[in-house]
PDB file of N, CA and C in Angstrom:
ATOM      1  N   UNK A   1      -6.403 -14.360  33.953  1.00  0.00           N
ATOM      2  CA  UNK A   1      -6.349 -14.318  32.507  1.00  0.00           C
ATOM      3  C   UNK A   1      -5.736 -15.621  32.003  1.00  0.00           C
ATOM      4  N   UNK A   2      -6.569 -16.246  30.938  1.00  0.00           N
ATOM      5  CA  UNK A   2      -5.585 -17.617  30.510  1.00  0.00           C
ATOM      6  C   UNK A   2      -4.737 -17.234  29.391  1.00  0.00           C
ATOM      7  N   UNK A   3      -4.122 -18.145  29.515  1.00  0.00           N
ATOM      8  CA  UNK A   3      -3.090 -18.560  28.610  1.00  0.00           C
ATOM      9  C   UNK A   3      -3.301 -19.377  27.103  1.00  0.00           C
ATOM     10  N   UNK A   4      -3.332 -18.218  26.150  1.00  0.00           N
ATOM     11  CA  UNK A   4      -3.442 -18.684  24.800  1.00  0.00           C
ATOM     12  C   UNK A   4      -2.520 -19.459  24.179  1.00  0.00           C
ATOM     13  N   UNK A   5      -2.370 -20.382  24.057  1.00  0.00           N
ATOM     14  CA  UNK A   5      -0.579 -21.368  22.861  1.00  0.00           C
ATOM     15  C   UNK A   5      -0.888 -20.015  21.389  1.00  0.00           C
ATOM     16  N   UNK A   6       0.332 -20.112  20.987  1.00  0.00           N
ATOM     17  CA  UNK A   6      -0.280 -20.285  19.281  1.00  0.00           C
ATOM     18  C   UNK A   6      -0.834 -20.741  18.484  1.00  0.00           C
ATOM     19  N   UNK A   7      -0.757 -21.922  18.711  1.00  0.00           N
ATOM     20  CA  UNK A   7      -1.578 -22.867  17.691  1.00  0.00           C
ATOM     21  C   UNK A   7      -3.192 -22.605  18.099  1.00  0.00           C
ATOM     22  N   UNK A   8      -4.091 -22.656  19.239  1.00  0.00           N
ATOM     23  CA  UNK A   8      -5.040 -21.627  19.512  1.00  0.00           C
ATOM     24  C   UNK A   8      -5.469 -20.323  18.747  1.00  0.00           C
ATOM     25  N   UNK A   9      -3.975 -19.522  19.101  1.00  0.00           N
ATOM     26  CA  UNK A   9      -4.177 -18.513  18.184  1.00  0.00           C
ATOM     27  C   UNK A   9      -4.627 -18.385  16.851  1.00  0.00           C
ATOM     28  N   UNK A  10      -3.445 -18.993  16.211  1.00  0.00           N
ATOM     29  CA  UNK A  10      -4.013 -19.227  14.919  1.00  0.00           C
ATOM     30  C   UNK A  10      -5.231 -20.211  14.072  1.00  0.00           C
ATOM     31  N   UNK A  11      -5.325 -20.960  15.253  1.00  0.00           N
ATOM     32  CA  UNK A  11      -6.838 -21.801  14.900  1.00  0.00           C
ATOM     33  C   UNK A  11      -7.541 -21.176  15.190  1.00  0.00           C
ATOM     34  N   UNK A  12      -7.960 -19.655  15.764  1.00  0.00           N
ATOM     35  CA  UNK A  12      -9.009 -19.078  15.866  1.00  0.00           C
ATOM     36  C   UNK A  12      -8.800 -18.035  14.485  1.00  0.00           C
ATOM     37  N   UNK A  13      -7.343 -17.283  14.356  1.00  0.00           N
ATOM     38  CA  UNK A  13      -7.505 -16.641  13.551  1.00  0.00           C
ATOM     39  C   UNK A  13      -7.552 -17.038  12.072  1.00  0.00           C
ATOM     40  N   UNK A  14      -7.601 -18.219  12.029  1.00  0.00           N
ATOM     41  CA  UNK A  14      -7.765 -18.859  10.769  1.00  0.00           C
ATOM     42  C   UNK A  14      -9.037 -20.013  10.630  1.00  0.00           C
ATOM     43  N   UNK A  15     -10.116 -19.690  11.116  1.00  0.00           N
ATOM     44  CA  UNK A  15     -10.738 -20.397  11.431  1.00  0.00           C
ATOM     45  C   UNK A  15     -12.009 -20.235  10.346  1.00  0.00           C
ATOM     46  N   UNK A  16     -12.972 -20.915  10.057  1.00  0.00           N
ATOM     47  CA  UNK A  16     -13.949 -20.643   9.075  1.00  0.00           C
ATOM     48  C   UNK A  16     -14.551 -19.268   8.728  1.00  0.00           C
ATOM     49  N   UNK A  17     -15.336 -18.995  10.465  1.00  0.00           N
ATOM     50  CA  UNK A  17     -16.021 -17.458  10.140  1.00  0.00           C
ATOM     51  C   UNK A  17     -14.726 -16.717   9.952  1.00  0.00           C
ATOM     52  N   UNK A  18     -13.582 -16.519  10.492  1.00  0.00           N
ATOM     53  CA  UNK A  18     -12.877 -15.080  10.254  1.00  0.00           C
ATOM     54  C   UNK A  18     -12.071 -15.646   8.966  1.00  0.00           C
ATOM     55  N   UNK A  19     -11.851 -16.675   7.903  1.00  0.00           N
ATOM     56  CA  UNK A  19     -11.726 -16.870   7.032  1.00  0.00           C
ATOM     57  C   UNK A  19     -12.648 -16.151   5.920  1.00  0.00           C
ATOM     58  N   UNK A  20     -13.863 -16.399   6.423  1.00  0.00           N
ATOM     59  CA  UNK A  20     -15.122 -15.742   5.515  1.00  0.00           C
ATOM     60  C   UNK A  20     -14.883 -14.640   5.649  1.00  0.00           C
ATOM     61  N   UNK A  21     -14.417 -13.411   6.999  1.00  0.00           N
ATOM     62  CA  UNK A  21     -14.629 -11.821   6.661  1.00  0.00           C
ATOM     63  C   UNK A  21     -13.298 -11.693   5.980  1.00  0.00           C
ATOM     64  N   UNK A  22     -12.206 -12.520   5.858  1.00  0.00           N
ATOM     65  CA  UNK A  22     -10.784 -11.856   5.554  1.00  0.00           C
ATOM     66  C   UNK A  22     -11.611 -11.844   4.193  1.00  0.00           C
ATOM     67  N   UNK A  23     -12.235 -12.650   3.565  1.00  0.00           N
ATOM     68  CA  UNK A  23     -12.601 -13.183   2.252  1.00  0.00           C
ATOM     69  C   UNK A  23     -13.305 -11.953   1.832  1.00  0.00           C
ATOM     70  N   UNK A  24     -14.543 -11.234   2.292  1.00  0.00           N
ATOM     71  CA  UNK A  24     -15.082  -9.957   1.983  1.00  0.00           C
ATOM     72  C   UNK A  24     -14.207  -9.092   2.089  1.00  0.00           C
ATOM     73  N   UNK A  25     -13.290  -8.884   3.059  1.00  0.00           N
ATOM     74  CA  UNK A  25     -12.628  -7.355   3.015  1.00  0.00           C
ATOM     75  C   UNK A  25     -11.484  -7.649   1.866  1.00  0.00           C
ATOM     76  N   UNK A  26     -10.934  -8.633   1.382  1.00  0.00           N
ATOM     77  CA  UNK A  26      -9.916  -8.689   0.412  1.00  0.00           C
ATOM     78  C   UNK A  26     -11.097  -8.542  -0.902  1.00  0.00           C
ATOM     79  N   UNK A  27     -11.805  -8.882  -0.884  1.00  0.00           N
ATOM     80  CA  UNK A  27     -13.030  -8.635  -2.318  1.00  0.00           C
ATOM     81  C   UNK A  27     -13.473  -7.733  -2.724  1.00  0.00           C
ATOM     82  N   UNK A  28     -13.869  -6.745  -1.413  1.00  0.00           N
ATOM     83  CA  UNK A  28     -13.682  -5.015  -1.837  1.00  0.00           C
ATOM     84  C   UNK A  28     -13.174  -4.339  -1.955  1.00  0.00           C
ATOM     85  N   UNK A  29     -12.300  -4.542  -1.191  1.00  0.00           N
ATOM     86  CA  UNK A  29     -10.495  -3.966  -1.305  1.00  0.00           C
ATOM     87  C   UNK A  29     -10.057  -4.079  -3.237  1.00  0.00           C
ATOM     88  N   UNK A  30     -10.627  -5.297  -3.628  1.00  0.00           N
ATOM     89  CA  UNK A  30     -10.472  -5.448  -5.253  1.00  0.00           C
ATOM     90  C   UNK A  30     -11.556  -4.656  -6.120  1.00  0.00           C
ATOM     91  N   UNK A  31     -12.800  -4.823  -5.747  1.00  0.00           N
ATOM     92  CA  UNK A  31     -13.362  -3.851  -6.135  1.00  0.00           C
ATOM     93  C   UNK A  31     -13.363  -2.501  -6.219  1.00  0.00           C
ATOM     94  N   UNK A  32     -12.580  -2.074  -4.979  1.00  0.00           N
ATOM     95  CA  UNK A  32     -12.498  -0.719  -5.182  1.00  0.00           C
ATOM     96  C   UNK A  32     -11.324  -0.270  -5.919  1.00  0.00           C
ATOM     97  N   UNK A  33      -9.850  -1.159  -5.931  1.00  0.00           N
ATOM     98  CA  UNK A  33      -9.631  -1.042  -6.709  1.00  0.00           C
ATOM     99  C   UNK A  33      -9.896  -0.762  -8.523  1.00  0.00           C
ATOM    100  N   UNK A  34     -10.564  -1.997  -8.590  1.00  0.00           N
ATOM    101  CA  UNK A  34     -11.202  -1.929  -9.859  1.00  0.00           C
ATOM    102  C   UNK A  34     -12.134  -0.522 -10.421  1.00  0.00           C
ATOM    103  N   UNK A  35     -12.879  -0.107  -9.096  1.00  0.00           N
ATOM    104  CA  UNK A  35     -13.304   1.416  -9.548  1.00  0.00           C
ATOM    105  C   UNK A  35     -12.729   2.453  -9.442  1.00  0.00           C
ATOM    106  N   UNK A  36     -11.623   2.497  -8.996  1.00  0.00           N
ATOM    107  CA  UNK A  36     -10.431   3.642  -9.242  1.00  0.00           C
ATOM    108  C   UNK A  36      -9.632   3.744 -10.442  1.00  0.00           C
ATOM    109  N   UNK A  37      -9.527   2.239 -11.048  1.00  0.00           N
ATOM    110  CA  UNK A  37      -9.022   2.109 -12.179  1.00  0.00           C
ATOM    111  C   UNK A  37     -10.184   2.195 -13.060  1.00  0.00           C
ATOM    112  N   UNK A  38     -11.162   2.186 -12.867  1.00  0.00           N
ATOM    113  CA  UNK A  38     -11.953   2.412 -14.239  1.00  0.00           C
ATOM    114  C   UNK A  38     -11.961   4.014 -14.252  1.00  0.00           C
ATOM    115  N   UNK A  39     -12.398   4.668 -13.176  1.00  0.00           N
ATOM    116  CA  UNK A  39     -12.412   5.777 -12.731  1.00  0.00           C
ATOM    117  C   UNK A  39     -11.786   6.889 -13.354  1.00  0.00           C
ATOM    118  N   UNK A  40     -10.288   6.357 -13.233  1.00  0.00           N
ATOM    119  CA  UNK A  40      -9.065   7.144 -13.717  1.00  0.00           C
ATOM    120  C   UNK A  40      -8.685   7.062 -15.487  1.00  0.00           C
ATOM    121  N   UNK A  41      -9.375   6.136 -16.113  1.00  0.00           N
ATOM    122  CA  UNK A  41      -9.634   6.301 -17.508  1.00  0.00           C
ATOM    123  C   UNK A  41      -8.740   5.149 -18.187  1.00  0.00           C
ATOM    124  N   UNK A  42      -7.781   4.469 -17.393  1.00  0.00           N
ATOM    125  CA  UNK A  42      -7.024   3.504 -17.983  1.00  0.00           C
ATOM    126  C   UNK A  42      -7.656   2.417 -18.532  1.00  0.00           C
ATOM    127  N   UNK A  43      -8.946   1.676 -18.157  1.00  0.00           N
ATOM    128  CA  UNK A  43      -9.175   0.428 -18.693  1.00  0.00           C
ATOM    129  C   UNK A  43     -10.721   0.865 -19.374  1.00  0.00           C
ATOM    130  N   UNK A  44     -10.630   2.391 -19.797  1.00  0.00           N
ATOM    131  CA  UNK A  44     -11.697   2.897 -20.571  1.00  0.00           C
ATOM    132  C   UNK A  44     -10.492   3.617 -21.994  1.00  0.00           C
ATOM    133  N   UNK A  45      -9.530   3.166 -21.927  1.00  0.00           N
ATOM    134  CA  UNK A  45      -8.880   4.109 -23.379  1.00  0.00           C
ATOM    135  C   UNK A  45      -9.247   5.118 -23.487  1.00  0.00           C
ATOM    136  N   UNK A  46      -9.412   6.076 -22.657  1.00  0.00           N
ATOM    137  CA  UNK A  46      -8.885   7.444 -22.415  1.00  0.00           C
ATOM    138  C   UNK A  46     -10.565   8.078 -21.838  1.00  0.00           C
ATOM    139  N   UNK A  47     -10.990   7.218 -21.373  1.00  0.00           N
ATOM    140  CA  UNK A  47     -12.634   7.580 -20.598  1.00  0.00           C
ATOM    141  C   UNK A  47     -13.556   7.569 -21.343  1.00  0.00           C
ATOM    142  N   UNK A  48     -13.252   7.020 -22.825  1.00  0.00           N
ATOM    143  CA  UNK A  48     -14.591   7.038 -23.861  1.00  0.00           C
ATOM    144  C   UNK A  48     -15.786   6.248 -23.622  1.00  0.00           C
ATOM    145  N   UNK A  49     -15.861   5.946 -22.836  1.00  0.00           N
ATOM    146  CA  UNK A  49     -17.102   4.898 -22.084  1.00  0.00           C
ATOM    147  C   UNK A  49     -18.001   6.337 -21.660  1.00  0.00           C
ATOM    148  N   UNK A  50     -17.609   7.494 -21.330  1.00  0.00           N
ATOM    149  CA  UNK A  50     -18.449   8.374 -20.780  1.00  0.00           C
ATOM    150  C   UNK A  50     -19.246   8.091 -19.627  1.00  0.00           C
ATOM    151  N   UNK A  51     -20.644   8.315 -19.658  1.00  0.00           N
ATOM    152  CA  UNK A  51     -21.403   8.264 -18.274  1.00  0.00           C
ATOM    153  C   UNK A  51     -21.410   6.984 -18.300  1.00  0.00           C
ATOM    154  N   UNK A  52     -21.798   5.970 -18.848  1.00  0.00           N
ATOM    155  CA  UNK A  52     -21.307   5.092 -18.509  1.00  0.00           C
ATOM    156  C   UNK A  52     -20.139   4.182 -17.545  1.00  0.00           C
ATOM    157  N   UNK A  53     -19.044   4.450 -18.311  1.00  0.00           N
ATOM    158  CA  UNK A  53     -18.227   4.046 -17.329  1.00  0.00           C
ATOM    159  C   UNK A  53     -17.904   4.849 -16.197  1.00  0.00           C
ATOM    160  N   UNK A  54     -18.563   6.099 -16.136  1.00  0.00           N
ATOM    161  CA  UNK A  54     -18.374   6.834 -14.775  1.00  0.00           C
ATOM    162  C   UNK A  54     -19.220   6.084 -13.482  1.00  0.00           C
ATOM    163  N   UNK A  55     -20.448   5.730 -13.614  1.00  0.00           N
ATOM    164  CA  UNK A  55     -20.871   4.780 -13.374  1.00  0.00           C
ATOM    165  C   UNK A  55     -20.785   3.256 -12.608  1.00  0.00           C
ATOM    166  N   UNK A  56     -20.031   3.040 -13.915  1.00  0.00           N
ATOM    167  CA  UNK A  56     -19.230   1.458 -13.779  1.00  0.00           C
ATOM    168  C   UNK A  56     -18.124   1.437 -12.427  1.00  0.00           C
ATOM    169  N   UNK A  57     -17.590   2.900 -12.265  1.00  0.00           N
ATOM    170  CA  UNK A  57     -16.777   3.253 -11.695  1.00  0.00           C
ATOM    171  C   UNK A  57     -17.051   3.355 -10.128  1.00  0.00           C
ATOM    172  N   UNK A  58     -18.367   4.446 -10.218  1.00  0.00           N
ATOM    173  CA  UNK A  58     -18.669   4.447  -9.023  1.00  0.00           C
ATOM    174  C   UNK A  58     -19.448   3.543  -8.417  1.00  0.00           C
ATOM    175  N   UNK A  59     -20.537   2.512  -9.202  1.00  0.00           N
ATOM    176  CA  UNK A  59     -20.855   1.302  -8.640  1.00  0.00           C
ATOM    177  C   UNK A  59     -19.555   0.516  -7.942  1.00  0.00           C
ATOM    178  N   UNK A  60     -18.668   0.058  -8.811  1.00  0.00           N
ATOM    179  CA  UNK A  60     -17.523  -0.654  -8.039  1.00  0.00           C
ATOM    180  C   UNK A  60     -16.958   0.094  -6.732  1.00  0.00           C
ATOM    181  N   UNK A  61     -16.726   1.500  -6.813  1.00  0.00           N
ATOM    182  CA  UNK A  61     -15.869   2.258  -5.759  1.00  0.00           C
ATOM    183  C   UNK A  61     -17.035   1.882  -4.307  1.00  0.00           C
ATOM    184  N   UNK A  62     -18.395   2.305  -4.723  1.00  0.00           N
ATOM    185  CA  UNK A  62     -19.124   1.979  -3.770  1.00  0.00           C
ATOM    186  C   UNK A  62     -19.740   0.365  -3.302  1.00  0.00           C
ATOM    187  N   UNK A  63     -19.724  -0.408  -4.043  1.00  0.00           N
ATOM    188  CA  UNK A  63     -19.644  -1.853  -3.798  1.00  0.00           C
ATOM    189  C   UNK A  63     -18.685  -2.265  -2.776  1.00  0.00           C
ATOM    190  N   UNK A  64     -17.310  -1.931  -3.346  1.00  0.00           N
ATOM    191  CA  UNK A  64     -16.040  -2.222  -2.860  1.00  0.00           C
ATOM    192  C   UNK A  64     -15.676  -1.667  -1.131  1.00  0.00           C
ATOM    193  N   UNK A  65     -16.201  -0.593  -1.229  1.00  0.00           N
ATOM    194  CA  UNK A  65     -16.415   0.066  -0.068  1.00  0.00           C
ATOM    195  C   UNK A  65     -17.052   0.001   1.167  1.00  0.00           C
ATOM    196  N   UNK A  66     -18.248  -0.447   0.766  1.00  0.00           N
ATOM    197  CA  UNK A  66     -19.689  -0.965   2.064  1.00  0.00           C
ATOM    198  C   UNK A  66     -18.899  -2.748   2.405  1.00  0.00           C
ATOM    199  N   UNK A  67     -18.080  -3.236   0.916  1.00  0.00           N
ATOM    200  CA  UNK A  67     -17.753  -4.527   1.637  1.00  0.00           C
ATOM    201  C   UNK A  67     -16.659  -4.401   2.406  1.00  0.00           C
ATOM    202  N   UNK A  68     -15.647  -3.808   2.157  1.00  0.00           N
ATOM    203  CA  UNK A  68     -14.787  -3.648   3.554  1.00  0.00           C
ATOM    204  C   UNK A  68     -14.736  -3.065   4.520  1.00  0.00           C
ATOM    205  N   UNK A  69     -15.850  -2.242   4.496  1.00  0.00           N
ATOM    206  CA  UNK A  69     -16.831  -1.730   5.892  1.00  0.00           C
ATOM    207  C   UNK A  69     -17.357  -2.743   6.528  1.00  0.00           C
ATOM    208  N   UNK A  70     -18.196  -3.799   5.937  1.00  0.00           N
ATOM    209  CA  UNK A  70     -18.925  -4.453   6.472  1.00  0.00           C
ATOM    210  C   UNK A  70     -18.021  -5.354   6.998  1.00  0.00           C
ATOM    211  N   UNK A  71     -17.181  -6.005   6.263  1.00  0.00           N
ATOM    212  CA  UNK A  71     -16.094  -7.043   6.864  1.00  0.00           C
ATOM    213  C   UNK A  71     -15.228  -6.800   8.148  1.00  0.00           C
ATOM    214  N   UNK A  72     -14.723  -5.474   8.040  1.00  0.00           N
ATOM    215  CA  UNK A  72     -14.324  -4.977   9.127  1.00  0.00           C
ATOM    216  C   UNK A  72     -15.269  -4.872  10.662  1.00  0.00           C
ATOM    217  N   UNK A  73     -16.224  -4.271   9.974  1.00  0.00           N
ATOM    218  CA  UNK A  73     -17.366  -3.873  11.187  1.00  0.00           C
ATOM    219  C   UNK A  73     -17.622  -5.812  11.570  1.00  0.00           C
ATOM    220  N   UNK A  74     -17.677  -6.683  11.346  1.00  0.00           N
ATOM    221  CA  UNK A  74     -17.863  -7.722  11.002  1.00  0.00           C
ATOM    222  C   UNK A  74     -17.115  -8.837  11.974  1.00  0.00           C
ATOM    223  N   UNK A  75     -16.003  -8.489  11.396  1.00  0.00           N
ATOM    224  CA  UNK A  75     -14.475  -8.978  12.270  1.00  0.00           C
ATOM    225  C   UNK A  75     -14.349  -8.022  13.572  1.00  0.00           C
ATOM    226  N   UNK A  76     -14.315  -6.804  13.874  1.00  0.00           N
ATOM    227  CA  UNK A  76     -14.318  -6.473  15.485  1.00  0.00           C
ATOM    228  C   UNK A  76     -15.599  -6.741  16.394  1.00  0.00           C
ATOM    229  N   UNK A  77     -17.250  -6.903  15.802  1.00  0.00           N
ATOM    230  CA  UNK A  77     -18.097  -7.421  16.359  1.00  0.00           C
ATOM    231  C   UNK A  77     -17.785  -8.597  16.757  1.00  0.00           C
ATOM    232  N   UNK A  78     -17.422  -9.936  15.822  1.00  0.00           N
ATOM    233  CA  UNK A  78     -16.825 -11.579  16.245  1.00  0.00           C
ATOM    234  C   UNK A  78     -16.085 -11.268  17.509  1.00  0.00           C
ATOM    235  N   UNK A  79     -14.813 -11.112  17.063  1.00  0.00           N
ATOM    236  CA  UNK A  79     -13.282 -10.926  18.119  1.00  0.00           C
ATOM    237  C   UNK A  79     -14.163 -10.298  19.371  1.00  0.00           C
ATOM    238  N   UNK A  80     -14.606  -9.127  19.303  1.00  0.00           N
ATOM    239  CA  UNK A  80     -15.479  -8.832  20.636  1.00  0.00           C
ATOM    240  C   UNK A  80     -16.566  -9.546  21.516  1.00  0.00           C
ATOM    241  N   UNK A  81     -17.820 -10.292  20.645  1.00  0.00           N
ATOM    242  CA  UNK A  81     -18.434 -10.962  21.426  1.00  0.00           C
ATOM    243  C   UNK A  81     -17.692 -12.549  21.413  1.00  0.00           C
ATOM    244  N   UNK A  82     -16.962 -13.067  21.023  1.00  0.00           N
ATOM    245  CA  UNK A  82     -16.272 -14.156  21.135  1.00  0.00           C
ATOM    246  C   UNK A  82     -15.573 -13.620  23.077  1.00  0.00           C
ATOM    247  N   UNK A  83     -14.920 -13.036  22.943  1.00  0.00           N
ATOM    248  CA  UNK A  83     -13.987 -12.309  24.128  1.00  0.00           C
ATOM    249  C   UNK A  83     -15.120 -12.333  24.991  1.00  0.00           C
ATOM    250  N   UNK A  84     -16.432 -12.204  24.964  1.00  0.00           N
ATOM    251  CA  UNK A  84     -17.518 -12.021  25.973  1.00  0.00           C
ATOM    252  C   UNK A  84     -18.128 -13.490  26.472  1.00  0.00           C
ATOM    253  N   UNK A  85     -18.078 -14.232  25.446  1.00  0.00           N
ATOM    254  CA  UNK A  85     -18.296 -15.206  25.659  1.00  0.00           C
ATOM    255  C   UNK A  85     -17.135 -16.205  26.648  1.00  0.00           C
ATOM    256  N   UNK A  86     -16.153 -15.781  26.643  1.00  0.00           N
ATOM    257  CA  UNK A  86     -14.550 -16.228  26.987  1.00  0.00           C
ATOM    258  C   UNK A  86     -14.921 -16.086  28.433  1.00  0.00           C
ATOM    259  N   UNK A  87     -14.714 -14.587  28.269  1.00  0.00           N
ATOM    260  CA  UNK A  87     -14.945 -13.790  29.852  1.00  0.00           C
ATOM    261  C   UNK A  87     -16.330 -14.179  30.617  1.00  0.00           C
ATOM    262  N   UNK A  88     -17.281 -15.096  30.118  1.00  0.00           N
ATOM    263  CA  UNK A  88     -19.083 -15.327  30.847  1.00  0.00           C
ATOM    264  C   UNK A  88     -18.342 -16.506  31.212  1.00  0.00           C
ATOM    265  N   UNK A  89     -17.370 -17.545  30.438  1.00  0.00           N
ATOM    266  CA  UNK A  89     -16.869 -19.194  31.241  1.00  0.00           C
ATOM    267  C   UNK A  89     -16.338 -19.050  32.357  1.00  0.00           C
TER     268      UNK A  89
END
């Protein structure tokens, strides 16, 4: 088994592609925020948006959702076939 430094470490974990998935899963993570708060009636003044913003709500909850699925699913596929590639040298 080799021997990783830190600076390795963190040049991999900070590196372009896993820069890009931190970047999706923090983006849905906001989105879904954002559809919980529309959701819950606060940035509708008391839900008067109706079907509408129910909507608005669950587009974001589900936007927000498939992206930090995907980012995740995303980031353990990399880290895994990276490790395969490690382990074929």
């Amino acid at each position: 088994m080799a021997i990783v430094t830190a600076k390795e470490a963190l040049g991999y974990a900070l590196g372009r592609e896993m820069l890009l998935l931190y970047l999706v899963v923090l983006a849905g993570y906001v989105a879904m925020l954002l559809g919980g708060w529309f959701a819950s009636g606060w940035a509708l003044r008391g839900g008067g948006a109706g079907f509408l913003g129910q909507l608005l709500a669950a587009v974001c909850l589900l936007a927000g959702f498939v992206a930090v699925l995907g980012g995740l699913i995303g980031f353990v596929y990399k880290v895994i076939a990276d490790a395969n590639a490690v382990a074929r040298e």
